[in-house]
Protein backbone atom coordinates (compact mmCIF):
# COMPACT_ATOMS: atom_id res chain seq x y z
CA UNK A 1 86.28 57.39 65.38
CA UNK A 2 87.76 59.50 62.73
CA UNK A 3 91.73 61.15 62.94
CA UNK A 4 90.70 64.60 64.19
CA UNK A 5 88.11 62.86 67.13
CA UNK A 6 91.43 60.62 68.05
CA UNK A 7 93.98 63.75 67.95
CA UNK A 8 91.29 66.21 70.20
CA UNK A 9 90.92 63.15 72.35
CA UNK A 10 94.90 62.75 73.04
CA UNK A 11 95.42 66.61 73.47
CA UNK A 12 92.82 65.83 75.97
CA UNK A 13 94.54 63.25 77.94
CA UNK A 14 97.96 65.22 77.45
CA UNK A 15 96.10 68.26 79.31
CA UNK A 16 95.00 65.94 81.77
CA UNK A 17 97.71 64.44 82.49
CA UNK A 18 99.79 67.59 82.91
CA UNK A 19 96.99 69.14 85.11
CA UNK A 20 98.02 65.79 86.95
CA UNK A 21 101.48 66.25 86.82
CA UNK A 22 101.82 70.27 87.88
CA UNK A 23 99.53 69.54 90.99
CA UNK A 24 101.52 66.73 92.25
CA UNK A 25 104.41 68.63 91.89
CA UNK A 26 103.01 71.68 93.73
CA UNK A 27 101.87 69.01 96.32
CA UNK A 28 105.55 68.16 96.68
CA UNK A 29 107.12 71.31 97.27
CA UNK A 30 104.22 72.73 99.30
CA UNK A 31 104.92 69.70 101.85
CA UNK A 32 109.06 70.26 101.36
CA UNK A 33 108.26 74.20 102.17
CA UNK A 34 109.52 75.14 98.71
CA UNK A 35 108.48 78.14 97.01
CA UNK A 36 109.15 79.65 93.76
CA UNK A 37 109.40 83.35 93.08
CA UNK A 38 109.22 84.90 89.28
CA UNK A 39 111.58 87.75 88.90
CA UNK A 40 112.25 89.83 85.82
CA UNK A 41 115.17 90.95 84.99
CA UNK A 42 116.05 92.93 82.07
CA UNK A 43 118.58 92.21 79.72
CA UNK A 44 121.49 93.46 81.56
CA UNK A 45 120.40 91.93 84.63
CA UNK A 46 119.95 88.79 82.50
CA UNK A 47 123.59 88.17 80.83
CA UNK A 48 124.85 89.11 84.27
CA UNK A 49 123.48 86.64 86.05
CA UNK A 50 124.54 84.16 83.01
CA UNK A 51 128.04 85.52 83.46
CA UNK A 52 128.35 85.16 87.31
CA UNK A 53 126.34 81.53 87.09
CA UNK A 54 129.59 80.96 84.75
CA UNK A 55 132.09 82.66 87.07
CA UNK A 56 131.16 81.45 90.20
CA UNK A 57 130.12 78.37 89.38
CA UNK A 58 133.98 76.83 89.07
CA UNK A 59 134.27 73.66 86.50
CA UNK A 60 130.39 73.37 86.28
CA UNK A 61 128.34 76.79 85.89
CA UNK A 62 125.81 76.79 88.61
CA UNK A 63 121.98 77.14 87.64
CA UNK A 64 120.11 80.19 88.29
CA UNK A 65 118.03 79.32 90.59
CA UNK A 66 121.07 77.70 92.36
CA UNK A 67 123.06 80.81 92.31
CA UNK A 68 120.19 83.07 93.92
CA UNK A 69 119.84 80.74 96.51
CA UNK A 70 123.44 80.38 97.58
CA UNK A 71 123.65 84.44 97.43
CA UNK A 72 120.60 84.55 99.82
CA UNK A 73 122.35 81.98 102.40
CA UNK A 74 125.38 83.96 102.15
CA UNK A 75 123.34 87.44 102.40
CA UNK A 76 121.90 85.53 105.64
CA UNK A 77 125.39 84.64 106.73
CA UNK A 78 126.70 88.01 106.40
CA UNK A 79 123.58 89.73 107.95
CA UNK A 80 123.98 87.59 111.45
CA UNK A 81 127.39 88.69 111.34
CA UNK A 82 126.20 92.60 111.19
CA UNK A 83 124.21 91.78 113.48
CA UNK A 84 126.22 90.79 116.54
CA UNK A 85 128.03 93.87 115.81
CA UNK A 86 125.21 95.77 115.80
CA UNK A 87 124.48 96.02 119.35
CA UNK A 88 122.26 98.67 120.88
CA UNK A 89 121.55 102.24 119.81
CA UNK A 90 123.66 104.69 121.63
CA UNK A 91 121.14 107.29 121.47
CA UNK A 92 117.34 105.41 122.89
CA UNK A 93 119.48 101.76 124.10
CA UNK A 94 117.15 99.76 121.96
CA UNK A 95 118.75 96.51 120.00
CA UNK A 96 119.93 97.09 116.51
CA UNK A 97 119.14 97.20 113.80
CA UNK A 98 115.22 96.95 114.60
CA UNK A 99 115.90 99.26 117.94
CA UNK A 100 114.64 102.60 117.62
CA UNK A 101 111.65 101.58 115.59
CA UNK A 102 109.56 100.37 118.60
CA UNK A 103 108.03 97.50 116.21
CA UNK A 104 106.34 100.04 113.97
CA UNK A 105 108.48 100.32 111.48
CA UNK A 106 109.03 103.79 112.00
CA UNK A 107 112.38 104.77 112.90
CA UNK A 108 110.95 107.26 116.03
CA UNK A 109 114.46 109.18 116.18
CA UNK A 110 115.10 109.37 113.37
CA UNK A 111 116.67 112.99 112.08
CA UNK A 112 118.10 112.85 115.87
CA UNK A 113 122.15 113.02 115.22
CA UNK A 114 122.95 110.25 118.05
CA UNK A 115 120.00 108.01 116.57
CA UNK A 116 121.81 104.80 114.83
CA UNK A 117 118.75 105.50 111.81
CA UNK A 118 119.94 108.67 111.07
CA UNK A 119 123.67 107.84 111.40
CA UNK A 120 124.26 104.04 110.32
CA UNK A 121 120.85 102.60 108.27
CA UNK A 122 122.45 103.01 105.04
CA UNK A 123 125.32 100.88 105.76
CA UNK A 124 122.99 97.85 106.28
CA UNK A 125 121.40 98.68 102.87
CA UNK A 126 122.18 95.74 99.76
């Protein structure tokens, strides 16, 4: 077996055995119930996050990924807290903040002045 048959036949088994690798590792997270998300950013958006990682992150920087996923629990934290303010529409006495939109997604009211969508829906926007 000459150099180039012994180099194509390691990138081979390199390919192989990172095929291996990424679908035991997909394995693994599928059974945690872990899932990734790309996102771009642009460059802005970039050194931000960099800067906050930094800020936020005290004597250690927090990762990325670890930063987004702390602001998400504390987005969740803040939105129950909205929410058992919320209460019910004064206009149609639905529950807040889905109320009014009768599980279609439409606000129905909406343009009404005593409907909570065409008073108070920007207030719950990020």
């Amino acid at each position: 077996m000459n150099d180039q048959a012994k180099a194509d036949k390691k990138r081979q088994q390199d390919k192989e055995r990172q095929r291996a690798k990424r679908a035991r590792d997909a394995e693994k997270k599928s059974e945690l119930g872990i899932h990734e998300y790309r996102v771009p950013l642009s460059q802005a958006e970039s050194e931000t996050l960099a800067e906050l990682c930094a800020y936020r992150g005290g004597a250690e920087p927090y990762d990325a990924a670890e930063f987004i996923a702390t602001l998400i629990r504390r987005e969740k934290q803040r939105a129950d807290e909205e929410k058992k303010h919320l209460g019910t529409c004064d206009f149609c006495g639905e529950p807040l903040p889905l109320g009014c939109k009768n599980g279609l997604g439409i606000p129905k009211l909406k343009g009404v002045g005593g409907c909570f969508y065409t008073r108070e829906e920007r207030k719950l926007r990020l």
